[in-house]
N, C-alpha and C. Protein backbone atom coordinates (compact mmCIF):
# COMPACT_ATOMS: atom_id res chain seq x y z
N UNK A 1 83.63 95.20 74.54
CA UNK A 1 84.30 96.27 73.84
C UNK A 1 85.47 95.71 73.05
N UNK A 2 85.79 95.83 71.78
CA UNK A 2 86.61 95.67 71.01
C UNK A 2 88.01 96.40 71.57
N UNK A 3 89.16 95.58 72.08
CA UNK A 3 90.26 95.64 72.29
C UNK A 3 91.14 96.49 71.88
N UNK A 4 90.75 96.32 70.40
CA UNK A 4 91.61 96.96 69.07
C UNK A 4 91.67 98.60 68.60
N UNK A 5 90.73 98.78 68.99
CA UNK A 5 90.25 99.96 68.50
C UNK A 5 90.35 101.29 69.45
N UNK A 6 90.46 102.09 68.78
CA UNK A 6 91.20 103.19 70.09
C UNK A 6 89.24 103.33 70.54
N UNK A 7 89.49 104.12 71.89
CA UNK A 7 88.21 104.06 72.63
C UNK A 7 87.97 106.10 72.30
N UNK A 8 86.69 105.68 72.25
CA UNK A 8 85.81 107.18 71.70
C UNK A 8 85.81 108.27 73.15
N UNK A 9 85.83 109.30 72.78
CA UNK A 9 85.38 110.37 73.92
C UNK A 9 83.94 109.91 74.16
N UNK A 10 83.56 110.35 75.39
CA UNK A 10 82.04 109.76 75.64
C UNK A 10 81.50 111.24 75.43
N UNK A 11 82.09 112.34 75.37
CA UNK A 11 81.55 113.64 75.12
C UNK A 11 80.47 113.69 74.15
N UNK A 12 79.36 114.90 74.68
CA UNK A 12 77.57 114.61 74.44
C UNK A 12 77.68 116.09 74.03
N UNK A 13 78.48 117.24 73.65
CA UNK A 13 78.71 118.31 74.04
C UNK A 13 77.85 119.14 74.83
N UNK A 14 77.46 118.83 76.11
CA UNK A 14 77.00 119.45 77.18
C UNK A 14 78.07 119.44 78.06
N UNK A 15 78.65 120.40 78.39
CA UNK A 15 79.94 120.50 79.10
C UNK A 15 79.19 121.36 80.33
N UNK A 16 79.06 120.92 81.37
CA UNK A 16 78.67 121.26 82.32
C UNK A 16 79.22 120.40 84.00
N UNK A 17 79.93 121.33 84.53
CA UNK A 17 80.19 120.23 86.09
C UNK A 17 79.03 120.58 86.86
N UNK A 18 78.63 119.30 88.07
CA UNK A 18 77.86 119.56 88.90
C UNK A 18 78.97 120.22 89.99
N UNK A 19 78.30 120.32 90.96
CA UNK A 19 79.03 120.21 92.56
C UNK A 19 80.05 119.46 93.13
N UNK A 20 80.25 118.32 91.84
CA UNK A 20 80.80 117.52 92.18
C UNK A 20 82.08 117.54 91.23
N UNK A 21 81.95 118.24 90.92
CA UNK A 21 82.98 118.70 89.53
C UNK A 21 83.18 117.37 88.46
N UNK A 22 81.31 116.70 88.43
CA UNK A 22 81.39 115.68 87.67
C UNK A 22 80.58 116.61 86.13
N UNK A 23 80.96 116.42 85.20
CA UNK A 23 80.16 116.32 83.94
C UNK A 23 78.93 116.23 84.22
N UNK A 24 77.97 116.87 83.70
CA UNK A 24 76.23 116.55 83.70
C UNK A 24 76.01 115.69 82.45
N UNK A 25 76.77 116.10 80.99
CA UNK A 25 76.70 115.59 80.18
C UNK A 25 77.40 113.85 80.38
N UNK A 26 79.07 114.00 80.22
CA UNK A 26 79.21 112.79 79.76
C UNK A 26 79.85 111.79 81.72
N UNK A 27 79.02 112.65 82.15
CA UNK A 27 79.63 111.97 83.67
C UNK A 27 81.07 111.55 84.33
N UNK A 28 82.10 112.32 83.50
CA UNK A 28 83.45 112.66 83.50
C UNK A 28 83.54 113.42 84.45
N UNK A 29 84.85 113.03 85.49
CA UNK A 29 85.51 114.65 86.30
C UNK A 29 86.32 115.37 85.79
N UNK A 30 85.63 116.59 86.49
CA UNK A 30 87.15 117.35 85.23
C UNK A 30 88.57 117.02 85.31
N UNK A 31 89.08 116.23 86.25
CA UNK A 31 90.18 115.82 86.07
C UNK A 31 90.47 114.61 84.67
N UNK A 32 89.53 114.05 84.48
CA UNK A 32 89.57 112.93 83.50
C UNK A 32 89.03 113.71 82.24
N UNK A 33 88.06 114.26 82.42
CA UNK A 33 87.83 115.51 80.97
C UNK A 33 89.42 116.05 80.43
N UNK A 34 89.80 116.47 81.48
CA UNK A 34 92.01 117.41 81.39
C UNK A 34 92.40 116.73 80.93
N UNK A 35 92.39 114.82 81.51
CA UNK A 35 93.27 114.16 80.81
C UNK A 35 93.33 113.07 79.62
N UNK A 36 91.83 112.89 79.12
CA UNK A 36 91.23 111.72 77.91
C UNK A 36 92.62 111.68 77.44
N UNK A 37 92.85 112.65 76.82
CA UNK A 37 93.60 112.51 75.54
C UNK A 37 95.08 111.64 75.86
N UNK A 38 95.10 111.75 76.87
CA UNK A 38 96.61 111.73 77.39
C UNK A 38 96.67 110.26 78.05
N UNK A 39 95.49 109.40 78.16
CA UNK A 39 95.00 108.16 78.96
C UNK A 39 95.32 107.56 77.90
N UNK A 40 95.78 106.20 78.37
CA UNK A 40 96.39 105.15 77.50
C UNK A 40 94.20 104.74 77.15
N UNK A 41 94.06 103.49 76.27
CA UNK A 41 92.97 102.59 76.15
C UNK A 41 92.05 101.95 77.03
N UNK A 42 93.29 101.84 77.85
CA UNK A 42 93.00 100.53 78.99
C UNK A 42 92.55 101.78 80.21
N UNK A 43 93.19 103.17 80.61
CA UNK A 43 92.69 103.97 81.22
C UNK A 43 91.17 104.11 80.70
N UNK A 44 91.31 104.96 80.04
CA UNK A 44 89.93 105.49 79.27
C UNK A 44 88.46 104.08 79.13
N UNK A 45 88.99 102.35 79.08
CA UNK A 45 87.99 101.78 79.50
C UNK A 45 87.54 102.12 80.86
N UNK A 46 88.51 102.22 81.91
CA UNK A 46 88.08 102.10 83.65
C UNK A 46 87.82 103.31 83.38
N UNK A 47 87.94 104.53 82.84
CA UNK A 47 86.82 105.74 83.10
C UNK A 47 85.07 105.27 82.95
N UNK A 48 85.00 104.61 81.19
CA UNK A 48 83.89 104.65 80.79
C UNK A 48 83.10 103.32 81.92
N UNK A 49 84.25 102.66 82.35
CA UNK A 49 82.99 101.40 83.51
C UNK A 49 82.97 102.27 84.72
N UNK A 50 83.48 103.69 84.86
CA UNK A 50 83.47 103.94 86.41
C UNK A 50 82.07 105.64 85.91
N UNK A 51 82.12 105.77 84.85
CA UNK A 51 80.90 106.75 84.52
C UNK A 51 79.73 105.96 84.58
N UNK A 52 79.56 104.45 84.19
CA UNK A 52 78.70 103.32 84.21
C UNK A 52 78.03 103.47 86.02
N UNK A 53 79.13 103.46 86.80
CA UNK A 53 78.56 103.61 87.92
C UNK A 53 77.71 104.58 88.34
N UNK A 54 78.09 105.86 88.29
CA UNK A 54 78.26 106.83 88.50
C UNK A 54 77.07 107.17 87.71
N UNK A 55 76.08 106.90 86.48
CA UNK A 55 74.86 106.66 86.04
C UNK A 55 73.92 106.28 86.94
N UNK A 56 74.16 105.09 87.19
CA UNK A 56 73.52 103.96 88.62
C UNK A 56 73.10 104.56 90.09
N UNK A 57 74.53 106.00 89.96
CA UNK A 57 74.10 106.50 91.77
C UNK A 57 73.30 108.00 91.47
N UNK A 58 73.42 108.11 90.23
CA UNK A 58 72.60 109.28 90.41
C UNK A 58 70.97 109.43 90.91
């Protein structure tokens, strides 16, 4: 991932929580959905490697 560059919403616009109050669409919790905007770069990478997981356990 390019360093430089501010990091994208992973939003798919399917806004939907499971049970888990995870995203169906972009595999976000709604706590991290509340706060993208407000996450430094370096946050918002460890979201998108921890939705990476979170792909893997579904």
């Amino acid at each position: 991932m390019n360093q430089s560059k501010p990091v994208p919403s992973p939003c798919v616009d399917i806004c939907a929580l499971d049970s888990n109050d995870v995203c169906i669409g972009c595999r976000r919790t709604a706590i991290e959905i509340g706060r993208w905007w407000e996450m430094t770069d370096e946050e918002k990478r460890k979201v998108l490697k921890e939705i990476t997981v979170r792909e893997t356990a579904k």
